[in-house]
C-alpha atoms as a PDB file:
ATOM      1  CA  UNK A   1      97.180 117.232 111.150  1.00  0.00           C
ATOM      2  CA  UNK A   2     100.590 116.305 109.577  1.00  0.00           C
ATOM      3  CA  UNK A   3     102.277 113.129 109.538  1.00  0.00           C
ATOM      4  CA  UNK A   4     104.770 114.557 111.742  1.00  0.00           C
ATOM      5  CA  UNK A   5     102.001 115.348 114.473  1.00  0.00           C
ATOM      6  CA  UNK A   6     100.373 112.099 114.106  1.00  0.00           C
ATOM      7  CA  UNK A   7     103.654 110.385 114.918  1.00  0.00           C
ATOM      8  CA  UNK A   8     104.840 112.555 117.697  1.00  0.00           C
ATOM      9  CA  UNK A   9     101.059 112.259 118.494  1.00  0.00           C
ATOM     10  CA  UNK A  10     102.054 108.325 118.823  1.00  0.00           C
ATOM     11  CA  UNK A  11     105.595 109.209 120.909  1.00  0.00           C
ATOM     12  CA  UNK A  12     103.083 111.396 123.310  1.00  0.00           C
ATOM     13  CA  UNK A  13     100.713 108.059 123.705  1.00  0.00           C
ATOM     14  CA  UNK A  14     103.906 105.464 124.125  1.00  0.00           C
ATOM     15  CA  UNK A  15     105.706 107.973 126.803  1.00  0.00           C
ATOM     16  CA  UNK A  16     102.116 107.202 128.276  1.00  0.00           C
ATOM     17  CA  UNK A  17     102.843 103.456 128.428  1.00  0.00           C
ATOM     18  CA  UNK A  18      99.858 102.234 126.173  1.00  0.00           C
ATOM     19  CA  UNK A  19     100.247  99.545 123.642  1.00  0.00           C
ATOM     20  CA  UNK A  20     100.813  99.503 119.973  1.00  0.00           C
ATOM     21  CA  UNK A  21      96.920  99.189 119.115  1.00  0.00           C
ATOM     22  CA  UNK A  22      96.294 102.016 121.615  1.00  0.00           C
ATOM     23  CA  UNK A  23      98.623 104.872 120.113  1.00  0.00           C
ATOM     24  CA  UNK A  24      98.035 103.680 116.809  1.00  0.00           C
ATOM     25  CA  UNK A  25      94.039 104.354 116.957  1.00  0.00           C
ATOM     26  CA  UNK A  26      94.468 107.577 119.184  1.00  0.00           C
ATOM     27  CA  UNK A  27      96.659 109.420 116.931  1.00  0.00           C
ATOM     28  CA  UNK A  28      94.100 108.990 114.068  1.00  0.00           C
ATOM     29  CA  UNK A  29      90.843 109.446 116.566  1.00  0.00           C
ATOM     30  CA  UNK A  30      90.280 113.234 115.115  1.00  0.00           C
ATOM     31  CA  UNK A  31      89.727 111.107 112.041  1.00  0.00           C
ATOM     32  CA  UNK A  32      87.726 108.154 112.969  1.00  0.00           C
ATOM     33  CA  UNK A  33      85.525 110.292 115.973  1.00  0.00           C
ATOM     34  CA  UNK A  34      86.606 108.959 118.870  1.00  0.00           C
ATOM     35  CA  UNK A  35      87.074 109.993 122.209  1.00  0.00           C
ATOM     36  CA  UNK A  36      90.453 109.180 123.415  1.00  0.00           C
ATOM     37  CA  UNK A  37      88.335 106.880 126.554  1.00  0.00           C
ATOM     38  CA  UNK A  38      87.089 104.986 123.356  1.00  0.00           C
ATOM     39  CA  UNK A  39      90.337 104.067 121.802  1.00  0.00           C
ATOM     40  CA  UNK A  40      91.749 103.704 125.193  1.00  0.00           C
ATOM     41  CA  UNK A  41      88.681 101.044 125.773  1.00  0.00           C
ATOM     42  CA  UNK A  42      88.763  99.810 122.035  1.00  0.00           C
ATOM     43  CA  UNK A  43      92.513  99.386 121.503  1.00  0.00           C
ATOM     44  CA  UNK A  44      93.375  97.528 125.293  1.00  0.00           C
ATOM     45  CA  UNK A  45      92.986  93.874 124.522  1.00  0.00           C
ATOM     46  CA  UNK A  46      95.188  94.384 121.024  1.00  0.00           C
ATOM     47  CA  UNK A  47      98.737  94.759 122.610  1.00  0.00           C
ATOM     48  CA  UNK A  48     101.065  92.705 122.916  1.00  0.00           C
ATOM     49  CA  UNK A  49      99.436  90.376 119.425  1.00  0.00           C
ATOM     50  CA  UNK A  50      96.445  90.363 121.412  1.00  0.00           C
ATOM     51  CA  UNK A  51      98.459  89.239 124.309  1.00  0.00           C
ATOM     52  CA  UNK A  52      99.614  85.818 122.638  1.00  0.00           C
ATOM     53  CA  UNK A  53     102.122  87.211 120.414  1.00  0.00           C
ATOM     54  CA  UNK A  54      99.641  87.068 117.219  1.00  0.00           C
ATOM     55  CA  UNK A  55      99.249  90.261 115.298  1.00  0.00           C
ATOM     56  CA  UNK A  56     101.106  93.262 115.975  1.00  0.00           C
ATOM     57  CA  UNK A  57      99.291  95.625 117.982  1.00  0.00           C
ATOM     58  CA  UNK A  58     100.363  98.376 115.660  1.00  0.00           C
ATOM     59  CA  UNK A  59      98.892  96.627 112.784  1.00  0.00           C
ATOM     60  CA  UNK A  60      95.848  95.875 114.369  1.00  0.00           C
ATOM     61  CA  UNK A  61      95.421  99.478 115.253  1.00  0.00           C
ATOM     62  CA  UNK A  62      95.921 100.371 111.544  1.00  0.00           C
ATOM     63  CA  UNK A  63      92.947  97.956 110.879  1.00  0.00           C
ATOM     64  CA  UNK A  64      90.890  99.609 113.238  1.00  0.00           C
ATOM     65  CA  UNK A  65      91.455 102.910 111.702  1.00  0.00           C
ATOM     66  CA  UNK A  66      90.842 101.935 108.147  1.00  0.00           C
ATOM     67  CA  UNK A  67      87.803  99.679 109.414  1.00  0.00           C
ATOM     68  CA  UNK A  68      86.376 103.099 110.930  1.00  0.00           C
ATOM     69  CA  UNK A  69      86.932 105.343 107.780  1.00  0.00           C
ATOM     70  CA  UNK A  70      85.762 102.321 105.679  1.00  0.00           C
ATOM     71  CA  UNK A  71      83.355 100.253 107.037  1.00  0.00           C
ATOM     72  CA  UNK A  72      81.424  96.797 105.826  1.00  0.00           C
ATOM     73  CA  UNK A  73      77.865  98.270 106.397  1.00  0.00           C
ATOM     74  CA  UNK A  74      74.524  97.010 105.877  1.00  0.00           C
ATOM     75  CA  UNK A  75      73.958  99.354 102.689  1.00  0.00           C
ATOM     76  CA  UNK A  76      77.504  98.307 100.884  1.00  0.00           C
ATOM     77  CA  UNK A  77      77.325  94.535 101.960  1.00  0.00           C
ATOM     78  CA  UNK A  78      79.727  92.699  99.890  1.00  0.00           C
ATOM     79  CA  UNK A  79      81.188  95.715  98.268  1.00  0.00           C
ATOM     80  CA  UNK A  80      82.391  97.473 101.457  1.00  0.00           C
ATOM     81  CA  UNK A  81      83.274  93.852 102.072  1.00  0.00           C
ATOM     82  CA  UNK A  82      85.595  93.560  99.454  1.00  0.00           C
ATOM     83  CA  UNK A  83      87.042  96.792 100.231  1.00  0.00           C
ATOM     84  CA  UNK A  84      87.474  96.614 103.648  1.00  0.00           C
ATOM     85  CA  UNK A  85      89.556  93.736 102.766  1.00  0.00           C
ATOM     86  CA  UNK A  86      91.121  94.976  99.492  1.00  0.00           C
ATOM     87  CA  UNK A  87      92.715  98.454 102.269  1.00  0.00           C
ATOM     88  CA  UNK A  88      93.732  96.427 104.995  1.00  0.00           C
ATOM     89  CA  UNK A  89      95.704  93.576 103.203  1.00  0.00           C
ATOM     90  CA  UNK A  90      97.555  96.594 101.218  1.00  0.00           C
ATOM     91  CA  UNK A  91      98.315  97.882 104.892  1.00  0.00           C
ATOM     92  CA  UNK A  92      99.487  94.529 105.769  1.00  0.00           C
ATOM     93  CA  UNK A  93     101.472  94.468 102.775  1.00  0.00           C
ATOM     94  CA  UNK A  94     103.502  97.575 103.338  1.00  0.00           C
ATOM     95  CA  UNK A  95     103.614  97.450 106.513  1.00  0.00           C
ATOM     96  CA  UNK A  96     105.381  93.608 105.936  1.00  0.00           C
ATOM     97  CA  UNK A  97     107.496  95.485 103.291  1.00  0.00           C
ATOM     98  CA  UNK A  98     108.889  97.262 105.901  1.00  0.00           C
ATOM     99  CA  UNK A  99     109.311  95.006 108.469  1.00  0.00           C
ATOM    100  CA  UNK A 100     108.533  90.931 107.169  1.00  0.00           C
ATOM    101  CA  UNK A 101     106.551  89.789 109.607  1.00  0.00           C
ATOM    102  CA  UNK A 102     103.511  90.590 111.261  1.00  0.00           C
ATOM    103  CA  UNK A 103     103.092  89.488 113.584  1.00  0.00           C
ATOM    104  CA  UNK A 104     104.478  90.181 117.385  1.00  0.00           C
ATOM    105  CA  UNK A 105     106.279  87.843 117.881  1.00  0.00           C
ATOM    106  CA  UNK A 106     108.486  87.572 115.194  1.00  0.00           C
ATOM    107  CA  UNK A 107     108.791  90.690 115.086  1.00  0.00           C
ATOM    108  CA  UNK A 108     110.327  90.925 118.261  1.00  0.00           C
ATOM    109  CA  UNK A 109     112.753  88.473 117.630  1.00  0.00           C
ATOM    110  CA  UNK A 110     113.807  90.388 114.360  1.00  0.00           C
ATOM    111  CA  UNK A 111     117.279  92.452 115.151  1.00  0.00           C
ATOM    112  CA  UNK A 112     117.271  93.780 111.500  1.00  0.00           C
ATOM    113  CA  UNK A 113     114.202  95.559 112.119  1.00  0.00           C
ATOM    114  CA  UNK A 114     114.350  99.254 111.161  1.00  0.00           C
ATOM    115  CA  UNK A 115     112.175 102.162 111.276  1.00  0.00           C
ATOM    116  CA  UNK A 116     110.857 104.127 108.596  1.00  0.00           C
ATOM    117  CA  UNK A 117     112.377 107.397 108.262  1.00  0.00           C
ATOM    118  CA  UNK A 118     110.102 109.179 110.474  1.00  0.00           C
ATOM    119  CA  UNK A 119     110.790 107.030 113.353  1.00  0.00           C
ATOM    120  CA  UNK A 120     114.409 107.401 112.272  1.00  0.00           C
ATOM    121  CA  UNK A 121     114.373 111.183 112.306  1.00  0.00           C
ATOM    122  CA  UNK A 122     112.067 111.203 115.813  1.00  0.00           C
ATOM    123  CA  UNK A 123     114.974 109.192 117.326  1.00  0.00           C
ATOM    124  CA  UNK A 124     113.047 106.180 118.056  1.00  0.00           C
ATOM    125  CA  UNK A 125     115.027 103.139 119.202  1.00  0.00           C
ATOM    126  CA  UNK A 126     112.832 101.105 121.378  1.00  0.00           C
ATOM    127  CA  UNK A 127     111.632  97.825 119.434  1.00  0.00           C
ATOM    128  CA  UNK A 128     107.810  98.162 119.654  1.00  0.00           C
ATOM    129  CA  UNK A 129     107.942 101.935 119.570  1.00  0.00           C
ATOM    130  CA  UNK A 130     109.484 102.168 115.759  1.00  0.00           C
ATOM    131  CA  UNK A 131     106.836  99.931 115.060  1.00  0.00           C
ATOM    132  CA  UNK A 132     104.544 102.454 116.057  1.00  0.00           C
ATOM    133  CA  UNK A 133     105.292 105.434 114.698  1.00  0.00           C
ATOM    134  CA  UNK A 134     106.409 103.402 111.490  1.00  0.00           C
ATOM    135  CA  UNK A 135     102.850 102.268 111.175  1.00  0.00           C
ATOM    136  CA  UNK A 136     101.379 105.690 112.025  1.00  0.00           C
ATOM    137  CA  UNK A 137     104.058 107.028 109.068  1.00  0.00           C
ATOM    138  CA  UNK A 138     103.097 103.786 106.667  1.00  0.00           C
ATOM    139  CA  UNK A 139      99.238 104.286 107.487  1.00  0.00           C
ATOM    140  CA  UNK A 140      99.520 108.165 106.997  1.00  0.00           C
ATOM    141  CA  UNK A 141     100.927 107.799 103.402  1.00  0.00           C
ATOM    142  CA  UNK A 142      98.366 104.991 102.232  1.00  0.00           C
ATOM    143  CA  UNK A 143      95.334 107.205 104.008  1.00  0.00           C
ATOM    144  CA  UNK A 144      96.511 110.171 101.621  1.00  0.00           C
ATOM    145  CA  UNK A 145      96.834 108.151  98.503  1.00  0.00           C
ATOM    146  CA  UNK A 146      93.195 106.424  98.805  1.00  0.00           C
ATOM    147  CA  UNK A 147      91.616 110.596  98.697  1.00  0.00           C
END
């Protein structure tokens, strides 16, 4: 699937009216191999900064993802450890790049926020929405730079 599809994948899932975490981890579940009942159930609790404001669902959902293609396991211990963490504060980097903040509720607050040109060229203008597809775009890039 291309980047594209992933992110109108997303647009499909937030026309839907699921949260960040939720289109985030369904437009990767041919990926990870999940139903889309499982990333509905999985992702739920993550919107809205896990419905405090904390992390941005749409980061959280990255995490998920890259937790599911590279997992801590009992055989890799402190290795797939390390990595686990190594990937997802990368994400968190560019995704922070992008947009400063992480979390929810700053960037809410943020009128300077701007999408990344996917989300640009899918004409995507609600707030939580660019972060979306943004993070489906951002997440999409880093996936194909780690094979």
């Amino acid at each position: 699937m291309t980047k594209e599809e992933r992110c109108l994948l997303t647009k499909k899932y937030q026309e839907m009216g699921l949260n960040c975490a939720q289109c985030v981890l369904l437009s990767f579940r041919d990926l990870v191999g999940l139903t889309e009942e499982q990333c509905f159930g999985i992702g739920s609790a993550f919107g809205g900064g896990i419905r405090c404001g904390g992390l941005c669902g749409s980061v959280s959902g990255s995490a998920m993802v890259l937790g599911l293609l590279y997992p801590q396991t009992s055989e890799n211990g402190k290795e797939g450890k390390a990595r686990i963490t190594r990937l997802t504060v990368e994400f968190q980097r560019r995704f922070k790049e992008q947009f400063r903040y992480l979390n929810c509720r700053e960037l809410l607050s943020d009128p300077l926020a701007k999408g990344t040109p996917m989300a640009q060229k899918l004409g995507i203008t609600e707030h939580c929405r660019i972060m979306e597809v943004s993070a489906v775009e951002l997440l999409c890039d880093y996936l194909a730079e780690l094979q």
